[in-house]
C-alpha atoms as a PDB file:
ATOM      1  CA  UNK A   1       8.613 -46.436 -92.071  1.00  0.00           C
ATOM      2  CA  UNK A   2      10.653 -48.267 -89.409  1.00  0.00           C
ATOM      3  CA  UNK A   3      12.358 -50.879 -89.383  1.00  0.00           C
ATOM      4  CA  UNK A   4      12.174 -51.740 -85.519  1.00  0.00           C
ATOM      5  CA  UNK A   5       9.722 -49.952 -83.551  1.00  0.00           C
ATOM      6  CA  UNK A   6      10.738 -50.105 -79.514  1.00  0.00           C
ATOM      7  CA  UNK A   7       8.099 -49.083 -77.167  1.00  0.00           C
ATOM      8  CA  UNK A   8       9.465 -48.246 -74.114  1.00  0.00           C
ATOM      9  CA  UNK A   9      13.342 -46.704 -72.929  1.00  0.00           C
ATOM     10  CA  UNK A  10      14.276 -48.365 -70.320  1.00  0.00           C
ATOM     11  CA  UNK A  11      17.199 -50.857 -70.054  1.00  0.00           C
ATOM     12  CA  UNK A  12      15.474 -53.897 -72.614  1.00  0.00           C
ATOM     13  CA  UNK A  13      14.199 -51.292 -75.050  1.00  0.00           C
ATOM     14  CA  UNK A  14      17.716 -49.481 -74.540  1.00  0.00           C
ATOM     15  CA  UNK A  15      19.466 -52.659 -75.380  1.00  0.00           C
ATOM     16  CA  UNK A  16      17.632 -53.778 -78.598  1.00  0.00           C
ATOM     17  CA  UNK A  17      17.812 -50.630 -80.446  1.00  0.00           C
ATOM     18  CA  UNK A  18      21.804 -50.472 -79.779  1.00  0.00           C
ATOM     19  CA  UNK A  19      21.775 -54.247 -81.011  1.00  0.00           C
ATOM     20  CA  UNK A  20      19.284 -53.610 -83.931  1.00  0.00           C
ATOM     21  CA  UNK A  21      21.472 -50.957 -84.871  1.00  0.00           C
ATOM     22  CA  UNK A  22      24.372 -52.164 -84.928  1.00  0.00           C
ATOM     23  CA  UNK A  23      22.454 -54.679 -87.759  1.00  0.00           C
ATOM     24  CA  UNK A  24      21.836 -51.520 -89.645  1.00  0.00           C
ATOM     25  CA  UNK A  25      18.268 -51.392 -88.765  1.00  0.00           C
ATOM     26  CA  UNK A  26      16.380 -48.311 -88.913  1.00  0.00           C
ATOM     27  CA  UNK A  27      15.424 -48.118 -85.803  1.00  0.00           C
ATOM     28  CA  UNK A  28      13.223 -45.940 -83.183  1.00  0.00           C
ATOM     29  CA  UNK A  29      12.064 -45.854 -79.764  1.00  0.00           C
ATOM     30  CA  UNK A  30       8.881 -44.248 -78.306  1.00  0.00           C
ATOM     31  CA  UNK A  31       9.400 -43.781 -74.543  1.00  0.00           C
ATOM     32  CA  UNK A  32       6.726 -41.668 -72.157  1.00  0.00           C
ATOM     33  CA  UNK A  33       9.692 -41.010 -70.249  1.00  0.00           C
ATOM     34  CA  UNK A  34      13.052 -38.992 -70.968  1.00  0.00           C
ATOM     35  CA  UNK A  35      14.727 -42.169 -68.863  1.00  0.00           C
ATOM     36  CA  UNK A  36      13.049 -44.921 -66.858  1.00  0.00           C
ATOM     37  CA  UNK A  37      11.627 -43.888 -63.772  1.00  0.00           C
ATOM     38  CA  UNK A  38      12.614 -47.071 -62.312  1.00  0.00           C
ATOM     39  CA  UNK A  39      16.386 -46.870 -63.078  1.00  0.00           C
ATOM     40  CA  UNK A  40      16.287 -43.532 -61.758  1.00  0.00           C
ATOM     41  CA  UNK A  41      14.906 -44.261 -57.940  1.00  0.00           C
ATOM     42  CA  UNK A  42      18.061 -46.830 -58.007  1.00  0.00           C
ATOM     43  CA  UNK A  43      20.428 -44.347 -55.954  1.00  0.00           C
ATOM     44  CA  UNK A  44      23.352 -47.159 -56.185  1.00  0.00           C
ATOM     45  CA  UNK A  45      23.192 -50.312 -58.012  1.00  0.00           C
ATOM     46  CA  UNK A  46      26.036 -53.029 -56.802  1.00  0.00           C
ATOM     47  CA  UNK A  47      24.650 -56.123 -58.733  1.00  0.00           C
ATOM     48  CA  UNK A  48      25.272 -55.158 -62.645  1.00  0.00           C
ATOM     49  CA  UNK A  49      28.775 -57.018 -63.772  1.00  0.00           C
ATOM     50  CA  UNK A  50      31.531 -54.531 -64.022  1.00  0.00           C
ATOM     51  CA  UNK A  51      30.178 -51.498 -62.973  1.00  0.00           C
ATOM     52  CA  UNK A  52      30.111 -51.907 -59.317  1.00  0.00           C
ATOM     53  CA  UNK A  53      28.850 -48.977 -57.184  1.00  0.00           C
ATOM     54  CA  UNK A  54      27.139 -46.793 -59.753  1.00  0.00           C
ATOM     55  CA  UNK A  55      24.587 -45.089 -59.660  1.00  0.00           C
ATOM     56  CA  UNK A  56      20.980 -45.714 -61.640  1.00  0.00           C
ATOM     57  CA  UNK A  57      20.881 -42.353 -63.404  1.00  0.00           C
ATOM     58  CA  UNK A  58      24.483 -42.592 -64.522  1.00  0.00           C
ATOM     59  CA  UNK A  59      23.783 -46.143 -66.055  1.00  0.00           C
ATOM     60  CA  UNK A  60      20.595 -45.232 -67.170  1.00  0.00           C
ATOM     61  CA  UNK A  61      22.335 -41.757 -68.773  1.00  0.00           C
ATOM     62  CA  UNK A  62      25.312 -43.942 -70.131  1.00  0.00           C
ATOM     63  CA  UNK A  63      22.666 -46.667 -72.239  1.00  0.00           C
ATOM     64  CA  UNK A  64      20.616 -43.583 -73.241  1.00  0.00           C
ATOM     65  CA  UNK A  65      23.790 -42.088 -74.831  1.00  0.00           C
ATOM     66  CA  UNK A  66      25.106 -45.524 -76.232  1.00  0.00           C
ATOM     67  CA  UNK A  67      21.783 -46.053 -78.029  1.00  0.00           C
ATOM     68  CA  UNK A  68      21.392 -42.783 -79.387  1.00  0.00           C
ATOM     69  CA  UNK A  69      25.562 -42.667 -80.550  1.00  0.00           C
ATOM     70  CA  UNK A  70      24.586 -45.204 -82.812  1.00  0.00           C
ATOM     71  CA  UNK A  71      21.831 -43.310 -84.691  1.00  0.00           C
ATOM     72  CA  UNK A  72      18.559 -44.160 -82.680  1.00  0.00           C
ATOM     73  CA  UNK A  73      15.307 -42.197 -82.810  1.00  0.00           C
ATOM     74  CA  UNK A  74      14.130 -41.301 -79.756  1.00  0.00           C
ATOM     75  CA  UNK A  75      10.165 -39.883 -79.525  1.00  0.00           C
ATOM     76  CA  UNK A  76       8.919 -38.645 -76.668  1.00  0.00           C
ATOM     77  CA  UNK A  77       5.310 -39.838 -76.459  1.00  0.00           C
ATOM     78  CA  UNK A  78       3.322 -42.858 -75.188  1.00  0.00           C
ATOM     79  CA  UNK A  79       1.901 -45.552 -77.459  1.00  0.00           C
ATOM     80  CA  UNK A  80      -1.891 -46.130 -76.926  1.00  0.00           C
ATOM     81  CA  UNK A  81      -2.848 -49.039 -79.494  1.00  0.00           C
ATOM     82  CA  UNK A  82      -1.220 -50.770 -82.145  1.00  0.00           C
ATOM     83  CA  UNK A  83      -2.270 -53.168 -84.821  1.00  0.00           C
ATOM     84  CA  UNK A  84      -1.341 -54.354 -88.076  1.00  0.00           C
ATOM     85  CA  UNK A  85      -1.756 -53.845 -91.434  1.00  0.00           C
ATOM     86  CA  UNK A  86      -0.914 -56.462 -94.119  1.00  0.00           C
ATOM     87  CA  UNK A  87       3.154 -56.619 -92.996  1.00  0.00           C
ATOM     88  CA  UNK A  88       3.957 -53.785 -91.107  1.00  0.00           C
ATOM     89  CA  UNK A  89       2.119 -52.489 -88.110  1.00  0.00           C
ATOM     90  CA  UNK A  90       1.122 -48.943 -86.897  1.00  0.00           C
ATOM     91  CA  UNK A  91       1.705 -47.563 -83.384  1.00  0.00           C
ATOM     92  CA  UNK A  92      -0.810 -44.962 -82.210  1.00  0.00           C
ATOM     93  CA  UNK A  93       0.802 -42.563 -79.707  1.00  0.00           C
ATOM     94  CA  UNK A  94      -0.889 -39.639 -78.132  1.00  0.00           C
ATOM     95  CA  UNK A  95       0.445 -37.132 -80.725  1.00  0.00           C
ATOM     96  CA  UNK A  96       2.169 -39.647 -83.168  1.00  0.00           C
ATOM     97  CA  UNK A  97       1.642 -42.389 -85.600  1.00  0.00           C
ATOM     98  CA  UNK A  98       4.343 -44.254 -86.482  1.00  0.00           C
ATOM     99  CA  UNK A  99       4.732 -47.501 -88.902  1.00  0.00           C
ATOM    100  CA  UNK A 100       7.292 -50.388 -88.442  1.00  0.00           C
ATOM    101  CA  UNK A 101       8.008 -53.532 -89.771  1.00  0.00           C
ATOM    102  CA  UNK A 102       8.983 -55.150 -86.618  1.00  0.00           C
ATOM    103  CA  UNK A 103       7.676 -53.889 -82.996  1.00  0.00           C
ATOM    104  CA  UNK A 104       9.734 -54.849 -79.638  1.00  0.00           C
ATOM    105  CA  UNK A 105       7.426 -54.502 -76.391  1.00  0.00           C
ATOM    106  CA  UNK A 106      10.143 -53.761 -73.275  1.00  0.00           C
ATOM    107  CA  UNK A 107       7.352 -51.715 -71.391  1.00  0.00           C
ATOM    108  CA  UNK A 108       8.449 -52.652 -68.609  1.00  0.00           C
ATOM    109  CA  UNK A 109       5.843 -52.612 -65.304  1.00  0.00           C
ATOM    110  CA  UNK A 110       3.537 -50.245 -64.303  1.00  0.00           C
ATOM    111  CA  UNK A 111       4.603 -48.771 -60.940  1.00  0.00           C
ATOM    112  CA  UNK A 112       1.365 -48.468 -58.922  1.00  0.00           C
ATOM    113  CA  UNK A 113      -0.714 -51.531 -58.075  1.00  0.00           C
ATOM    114  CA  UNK A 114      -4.492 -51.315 -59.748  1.00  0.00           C
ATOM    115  CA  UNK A 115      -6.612 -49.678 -58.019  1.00  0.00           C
ATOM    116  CA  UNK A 116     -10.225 -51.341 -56.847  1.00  0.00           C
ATOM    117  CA  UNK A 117     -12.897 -50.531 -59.078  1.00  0.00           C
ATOM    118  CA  UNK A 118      -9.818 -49.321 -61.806  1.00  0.00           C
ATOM    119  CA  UNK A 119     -10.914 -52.081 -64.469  1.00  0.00           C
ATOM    120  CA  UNK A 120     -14.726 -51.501 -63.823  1.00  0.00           C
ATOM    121  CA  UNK A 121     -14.981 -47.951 -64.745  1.00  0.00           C
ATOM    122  CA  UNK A 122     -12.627 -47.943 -67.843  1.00  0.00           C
ATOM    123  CA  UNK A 123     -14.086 -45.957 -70.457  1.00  0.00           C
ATOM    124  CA  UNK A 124     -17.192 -44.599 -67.776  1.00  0.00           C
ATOM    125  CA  UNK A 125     -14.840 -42.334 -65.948  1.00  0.00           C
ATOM    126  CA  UNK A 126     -11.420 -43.600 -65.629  1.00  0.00           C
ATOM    127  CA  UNK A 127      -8.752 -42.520 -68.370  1.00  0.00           C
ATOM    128  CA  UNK A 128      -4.945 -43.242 -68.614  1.00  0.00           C
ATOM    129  CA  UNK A 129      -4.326 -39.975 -70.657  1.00  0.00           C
ATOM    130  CA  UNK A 130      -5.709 -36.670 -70.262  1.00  0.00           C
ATOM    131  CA  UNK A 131      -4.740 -34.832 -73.420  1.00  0.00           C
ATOM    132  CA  UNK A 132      -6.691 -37.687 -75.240  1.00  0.00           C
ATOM    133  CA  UNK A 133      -9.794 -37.349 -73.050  1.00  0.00           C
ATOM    134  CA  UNK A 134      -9.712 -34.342 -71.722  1.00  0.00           C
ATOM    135  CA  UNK A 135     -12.306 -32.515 -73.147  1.00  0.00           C
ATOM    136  CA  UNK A 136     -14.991 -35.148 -72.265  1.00  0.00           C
ATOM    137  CA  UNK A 137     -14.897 -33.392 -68.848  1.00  0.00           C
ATOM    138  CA  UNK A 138     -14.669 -29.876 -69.360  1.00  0.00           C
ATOM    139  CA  UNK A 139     -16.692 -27.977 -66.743  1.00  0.00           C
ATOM    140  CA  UNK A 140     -16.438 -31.123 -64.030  1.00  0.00           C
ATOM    141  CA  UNK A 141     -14.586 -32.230 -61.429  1.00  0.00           C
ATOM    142  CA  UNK A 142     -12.107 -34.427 -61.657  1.00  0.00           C
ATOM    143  CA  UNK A 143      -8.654 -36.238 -60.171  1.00  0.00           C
ATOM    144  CA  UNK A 144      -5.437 -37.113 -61.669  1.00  0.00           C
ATOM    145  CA  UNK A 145      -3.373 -39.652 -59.621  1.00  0.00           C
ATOM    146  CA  UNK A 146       0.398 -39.716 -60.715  1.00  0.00           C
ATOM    147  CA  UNK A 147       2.783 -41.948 -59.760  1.00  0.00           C
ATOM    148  CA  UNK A 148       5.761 -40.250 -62.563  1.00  0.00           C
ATOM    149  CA  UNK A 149       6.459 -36.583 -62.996  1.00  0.00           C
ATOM    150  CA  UNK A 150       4.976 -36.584 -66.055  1.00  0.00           C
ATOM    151  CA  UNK A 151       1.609 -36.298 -64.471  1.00  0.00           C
ATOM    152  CA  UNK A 152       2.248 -32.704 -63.348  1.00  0.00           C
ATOM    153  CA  UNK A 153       1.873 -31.711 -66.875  1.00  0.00           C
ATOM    154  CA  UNK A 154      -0.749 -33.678 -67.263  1.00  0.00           C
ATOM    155  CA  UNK A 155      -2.611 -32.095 -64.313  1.00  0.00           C
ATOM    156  CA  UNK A 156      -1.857 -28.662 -65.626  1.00  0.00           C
ATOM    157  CA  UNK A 157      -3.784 -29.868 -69.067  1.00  0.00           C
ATOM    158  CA  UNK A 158      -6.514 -30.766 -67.047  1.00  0.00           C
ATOM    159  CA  UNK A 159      -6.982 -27.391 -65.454  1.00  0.00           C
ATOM    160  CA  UNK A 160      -7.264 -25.556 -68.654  1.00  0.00           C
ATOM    161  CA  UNK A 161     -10.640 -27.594 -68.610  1.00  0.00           C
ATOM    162  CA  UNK A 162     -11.939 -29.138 -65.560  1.00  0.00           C
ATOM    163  CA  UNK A 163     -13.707 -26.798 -63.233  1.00  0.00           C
ATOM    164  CA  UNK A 164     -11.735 -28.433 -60.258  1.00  0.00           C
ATOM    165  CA  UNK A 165      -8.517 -30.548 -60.688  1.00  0.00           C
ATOM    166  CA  UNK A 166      -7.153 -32.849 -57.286  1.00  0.00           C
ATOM    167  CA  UNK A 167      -3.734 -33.922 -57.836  1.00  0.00           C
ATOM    168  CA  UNK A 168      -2.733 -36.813 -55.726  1.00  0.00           C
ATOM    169  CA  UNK A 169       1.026 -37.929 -56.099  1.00  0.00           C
ATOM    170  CA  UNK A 170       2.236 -41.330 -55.469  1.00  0.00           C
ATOM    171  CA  UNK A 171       6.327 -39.938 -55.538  1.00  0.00           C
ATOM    172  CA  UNK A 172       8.085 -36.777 -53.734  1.00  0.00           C
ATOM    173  CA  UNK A 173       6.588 -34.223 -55.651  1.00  0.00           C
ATOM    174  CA  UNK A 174       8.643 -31.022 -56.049  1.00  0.00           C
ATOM    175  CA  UNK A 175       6.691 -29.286 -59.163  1.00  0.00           C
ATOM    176  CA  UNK A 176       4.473 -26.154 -59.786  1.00  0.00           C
ATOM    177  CA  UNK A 177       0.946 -26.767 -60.487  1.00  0.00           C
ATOM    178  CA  UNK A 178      -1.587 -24.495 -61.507  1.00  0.00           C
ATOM    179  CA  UNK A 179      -3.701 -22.613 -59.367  1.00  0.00           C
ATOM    180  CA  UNK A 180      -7.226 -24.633 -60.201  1.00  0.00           C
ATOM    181  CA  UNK A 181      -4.771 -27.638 -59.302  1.00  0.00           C
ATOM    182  CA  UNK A 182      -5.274 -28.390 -55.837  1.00  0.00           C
ATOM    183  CA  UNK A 183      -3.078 -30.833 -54.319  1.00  0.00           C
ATOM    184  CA  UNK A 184      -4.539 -33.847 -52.219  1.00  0.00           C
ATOM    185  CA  UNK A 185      -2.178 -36.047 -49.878  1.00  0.00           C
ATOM    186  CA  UNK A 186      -2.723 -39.802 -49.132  1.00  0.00           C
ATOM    187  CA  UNK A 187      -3.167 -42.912 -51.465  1.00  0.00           C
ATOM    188  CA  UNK A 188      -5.784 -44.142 -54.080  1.00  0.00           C
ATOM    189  CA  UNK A 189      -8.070 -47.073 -51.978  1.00  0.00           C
ATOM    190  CA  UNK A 190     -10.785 -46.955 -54.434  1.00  0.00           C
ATOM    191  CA  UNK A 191     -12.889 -45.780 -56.876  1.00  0.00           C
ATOM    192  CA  UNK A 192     -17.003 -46.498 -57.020  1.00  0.00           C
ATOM    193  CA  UNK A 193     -20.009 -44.901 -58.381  1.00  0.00           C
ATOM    194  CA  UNK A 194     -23.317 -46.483 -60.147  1.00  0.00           C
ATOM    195  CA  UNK A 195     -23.253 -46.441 -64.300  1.00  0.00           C
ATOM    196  CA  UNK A 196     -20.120 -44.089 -63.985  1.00  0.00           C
ATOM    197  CA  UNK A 197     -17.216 -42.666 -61.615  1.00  0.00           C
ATOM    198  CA  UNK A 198     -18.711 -40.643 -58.943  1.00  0.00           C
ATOM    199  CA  UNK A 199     -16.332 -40.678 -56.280  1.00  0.00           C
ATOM    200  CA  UNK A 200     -13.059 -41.769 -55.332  1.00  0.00           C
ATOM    201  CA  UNK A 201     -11.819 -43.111 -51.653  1.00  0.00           C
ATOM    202  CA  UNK A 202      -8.483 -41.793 -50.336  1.00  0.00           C
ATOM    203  CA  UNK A 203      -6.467 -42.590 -47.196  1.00  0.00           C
ATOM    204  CA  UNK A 204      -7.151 -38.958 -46.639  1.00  0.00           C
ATOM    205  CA  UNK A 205     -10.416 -38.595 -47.255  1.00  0.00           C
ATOM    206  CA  UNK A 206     -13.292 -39.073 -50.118  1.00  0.00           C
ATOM    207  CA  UNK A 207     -13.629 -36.944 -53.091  1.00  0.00           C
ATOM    208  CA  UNK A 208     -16.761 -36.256 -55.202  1.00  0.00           C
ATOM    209  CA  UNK A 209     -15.565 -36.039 -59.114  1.00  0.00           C
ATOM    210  CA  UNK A 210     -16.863 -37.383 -62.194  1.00  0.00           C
ATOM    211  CA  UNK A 211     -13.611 -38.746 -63.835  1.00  0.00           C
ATOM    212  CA  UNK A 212     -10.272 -40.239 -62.844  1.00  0.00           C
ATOM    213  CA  UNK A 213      -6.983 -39.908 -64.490  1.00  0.00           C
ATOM    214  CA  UNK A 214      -4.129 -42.636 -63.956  1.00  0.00           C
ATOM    215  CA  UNK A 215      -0.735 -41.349 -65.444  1.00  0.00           C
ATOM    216  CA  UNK A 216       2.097 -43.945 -64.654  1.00  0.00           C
ATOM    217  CA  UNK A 217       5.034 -45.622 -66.106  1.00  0.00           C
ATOM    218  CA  UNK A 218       3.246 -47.593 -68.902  1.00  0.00           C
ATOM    219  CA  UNK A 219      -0.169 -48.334 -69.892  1.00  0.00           C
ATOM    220  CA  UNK A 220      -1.363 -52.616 -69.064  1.00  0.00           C
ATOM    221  CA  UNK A 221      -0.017 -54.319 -71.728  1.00  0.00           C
ATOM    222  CA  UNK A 222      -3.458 -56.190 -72.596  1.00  0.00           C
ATOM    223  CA  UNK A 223      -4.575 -53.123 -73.658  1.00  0.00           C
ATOM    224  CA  UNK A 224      -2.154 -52.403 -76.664  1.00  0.00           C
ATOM    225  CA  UNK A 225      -2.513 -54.999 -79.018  1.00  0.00           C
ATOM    226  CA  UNK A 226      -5.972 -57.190 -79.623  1.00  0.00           C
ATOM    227  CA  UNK A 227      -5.341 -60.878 -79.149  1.00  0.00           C
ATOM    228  CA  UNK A 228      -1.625 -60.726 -77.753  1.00  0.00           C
ATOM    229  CA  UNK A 229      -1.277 -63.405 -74.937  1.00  0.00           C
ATOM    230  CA  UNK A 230      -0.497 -62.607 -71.556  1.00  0.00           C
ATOM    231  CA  UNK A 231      -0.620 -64.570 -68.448  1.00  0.00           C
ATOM    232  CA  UNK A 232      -1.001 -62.732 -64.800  1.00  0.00           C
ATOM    233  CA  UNK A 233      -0.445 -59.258 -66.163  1.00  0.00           C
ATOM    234  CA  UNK A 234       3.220 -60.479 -67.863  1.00  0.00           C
ATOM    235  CA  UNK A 235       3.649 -60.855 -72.004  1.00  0.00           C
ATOM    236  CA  UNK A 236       4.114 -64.750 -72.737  1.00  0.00           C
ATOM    237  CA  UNK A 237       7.395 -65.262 -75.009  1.00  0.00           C
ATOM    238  CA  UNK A 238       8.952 -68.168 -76.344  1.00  0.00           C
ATOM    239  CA  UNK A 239      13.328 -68.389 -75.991  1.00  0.00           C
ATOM    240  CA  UNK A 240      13.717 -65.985 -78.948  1.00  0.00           C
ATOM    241  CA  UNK A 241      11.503 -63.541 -77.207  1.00  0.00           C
ATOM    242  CA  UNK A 242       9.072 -64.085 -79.725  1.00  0.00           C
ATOM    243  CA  UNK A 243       4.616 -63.286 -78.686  1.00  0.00           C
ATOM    244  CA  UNK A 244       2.166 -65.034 -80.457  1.00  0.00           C
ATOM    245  CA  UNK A 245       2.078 -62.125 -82.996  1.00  0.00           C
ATOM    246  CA  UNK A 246       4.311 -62.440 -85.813  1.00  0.00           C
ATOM    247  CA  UNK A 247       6.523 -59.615 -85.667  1.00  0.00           C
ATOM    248  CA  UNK A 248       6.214 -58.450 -82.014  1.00  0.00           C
ATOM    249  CA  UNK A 249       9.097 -59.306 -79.850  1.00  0.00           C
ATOM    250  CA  UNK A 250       8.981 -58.855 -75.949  1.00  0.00           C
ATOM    251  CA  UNK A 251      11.764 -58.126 -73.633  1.00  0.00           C
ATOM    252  CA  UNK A 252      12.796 -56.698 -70.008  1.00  0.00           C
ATOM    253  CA  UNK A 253      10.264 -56.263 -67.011  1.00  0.00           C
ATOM    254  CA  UNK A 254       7.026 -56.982 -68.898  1.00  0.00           C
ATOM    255  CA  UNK A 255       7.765 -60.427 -69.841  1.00  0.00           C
ATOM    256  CA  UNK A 256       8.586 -61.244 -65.724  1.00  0.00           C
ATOM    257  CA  UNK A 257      10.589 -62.142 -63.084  1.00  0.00           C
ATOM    258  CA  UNK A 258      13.438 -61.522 -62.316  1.00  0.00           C
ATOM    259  CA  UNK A 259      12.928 -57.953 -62.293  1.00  0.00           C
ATOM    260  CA  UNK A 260      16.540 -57.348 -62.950  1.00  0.00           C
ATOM    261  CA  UNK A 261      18.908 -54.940 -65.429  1.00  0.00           C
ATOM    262  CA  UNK A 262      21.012 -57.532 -66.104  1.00  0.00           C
ATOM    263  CA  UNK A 263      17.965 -59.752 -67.431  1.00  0.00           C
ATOM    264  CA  UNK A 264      16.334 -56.940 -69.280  1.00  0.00           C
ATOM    265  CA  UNK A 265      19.381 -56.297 -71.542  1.00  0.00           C
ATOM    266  CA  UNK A 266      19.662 -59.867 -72.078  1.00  0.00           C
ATOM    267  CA  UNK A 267      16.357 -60.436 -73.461  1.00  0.00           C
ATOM    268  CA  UNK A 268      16.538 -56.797 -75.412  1.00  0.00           C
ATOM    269  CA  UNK A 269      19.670 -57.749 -77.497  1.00  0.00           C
ATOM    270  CA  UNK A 270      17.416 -61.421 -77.829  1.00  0.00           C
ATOM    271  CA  UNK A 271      14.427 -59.858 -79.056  1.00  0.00           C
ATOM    272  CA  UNK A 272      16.305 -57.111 -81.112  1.00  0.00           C
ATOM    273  CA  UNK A 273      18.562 -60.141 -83.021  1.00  0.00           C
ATOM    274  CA  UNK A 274      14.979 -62.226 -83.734  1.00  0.00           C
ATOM    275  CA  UNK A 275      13.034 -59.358 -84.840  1.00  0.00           C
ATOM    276  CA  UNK A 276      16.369 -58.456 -87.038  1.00  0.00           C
ATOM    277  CA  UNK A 277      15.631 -62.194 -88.397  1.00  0.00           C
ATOM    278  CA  UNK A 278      11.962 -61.817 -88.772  1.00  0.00           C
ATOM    279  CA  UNK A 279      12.759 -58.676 -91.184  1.00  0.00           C
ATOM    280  CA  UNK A 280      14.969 -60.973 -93.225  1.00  0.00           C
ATOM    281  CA  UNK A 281      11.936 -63.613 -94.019  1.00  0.00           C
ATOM    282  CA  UNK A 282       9.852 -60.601 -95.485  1.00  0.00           C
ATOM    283  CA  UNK A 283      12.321 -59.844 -97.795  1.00  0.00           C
END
């Protein structure tokens, strides 16, 4: 058990686990990523106070490091549900469950706009992880559009099952895939079909498939946590970065604008301080 559970690794979920453990909170952070894919496009940042002219992966590397000095956990793996139970609350990852007394969301954004027809076909053809789901289309056809790294592994999985596997990259891709992978070229437009997926419109072209997988920096946040509010796709949060749920904090890019570093470590050390609080009225 946990005290502080941080989903996501980016700068706000960075900054409240070096904050909540510097409170001597047992604290852990479940990130899909090894380092935010968004700090690491940022080739030179010039706006972050007193570190002019550095690069994103070197401030990115530096937080990771800080955080992790100070006795972090960090779990590779991506968190697919939570609720709670009684006064703690249980995050379901892909291949981990893990309890906490306290939960900070800094999820950040998902990089890749929705796709049309995305929402529609959740749960009759479209799936955001393919180890989980898989198996419901072994034999068929199927494509996996990845806007992370991450999703070349993913597309690999899929192989081992599918019949046919189209992998359609939304960043420079530079991996190995396997050979039942083959690799399509253009951008998502939408995907259609009558009780389920059938097909799915390219730029390049339209392909026949029975099931779409979307791997990208974070899941939509609605879909976490029944009943937490959220207004145009951003968590709602009062000063002490405080939802509606007792217990879950919010901090960094998910909460909204300004999409900035400097704001997202802000709120982080906010939320981490108030959820620090929060532990100190269940005792």
């Amino acid at each position: 058990m946990y005290d502080i559970a941080i989903i996501g690794g980016g700068p706000a979920g960075l900054s409240a686990a070096v904050n909540a453990r510097r409170r001597n909170k047992k604290t852990i952070i479940i990130s899909k990523e090894e380092q935010s894919s968004k700090i690491l496009q940022a080739h030179l940042i010039q706006n972050y106070l007193g570190l002019p002219e550095i690069s994103g992966p070197e401030l990115g590397g530096r937080m990771k490091e800080h955080a992790l000095a100070l006795g972090t956990t960090f779990l590779k793996d991506e968190i697919q549900s939570l609720y709670q139970e009684g006064r703690s609350f249980t995050l379901m990852g892909r291949e981990n469950a893990i309890q906490a007394s306290a939960v900070v969301l800094a999820v950040g954004i998902a990089l890749g706009k929705e796709i049309a027809g995305e929402t529609d076909f959740i749960g009759r053809g479209v799936s955001y992880c393919a180890t989980c789901d898989g198996l419901f289309f072994k034999g068929k056809t199927v494509a996996l559009i990845g806007y992370i790294p991450e999703a070349e592994a993913e597309a690999n999985f899929l192989a081992e099952v599918c019949q046919k596997v189209y992998f359609i990259p939304q960043y420079s891709f530079k991996g190995e895939l396997n050979p039942n992978v083959e690799l399509w070229e253009g951008k998502p437009l939408s995907i259609f079909g009558e009780k389920k997926v059938e097909a799915l419109k390219t730029s390049n072209g339209e392909l026949a498939i029975d099931g779409v997988f979307i791997e990208r920096s974070g899941r939509p946040v609605e879909q976490l946590i029944d009943g937490l509010k959220v207004e145009g796709g951003f968590i709602i949060t009062d000063p002490e970065q405080a939802t509606n749920i007792n217990g879950i904090f919010a901090a960094g890019d998910c909460t909204g604008k300004p999409w900035q570093i400097g704001k997202a470590i802000g709120q982080g050390q906010v939320a981490a301080l108030a959820a620090v609080h929060y532990l100190e009225t269940l005792s």
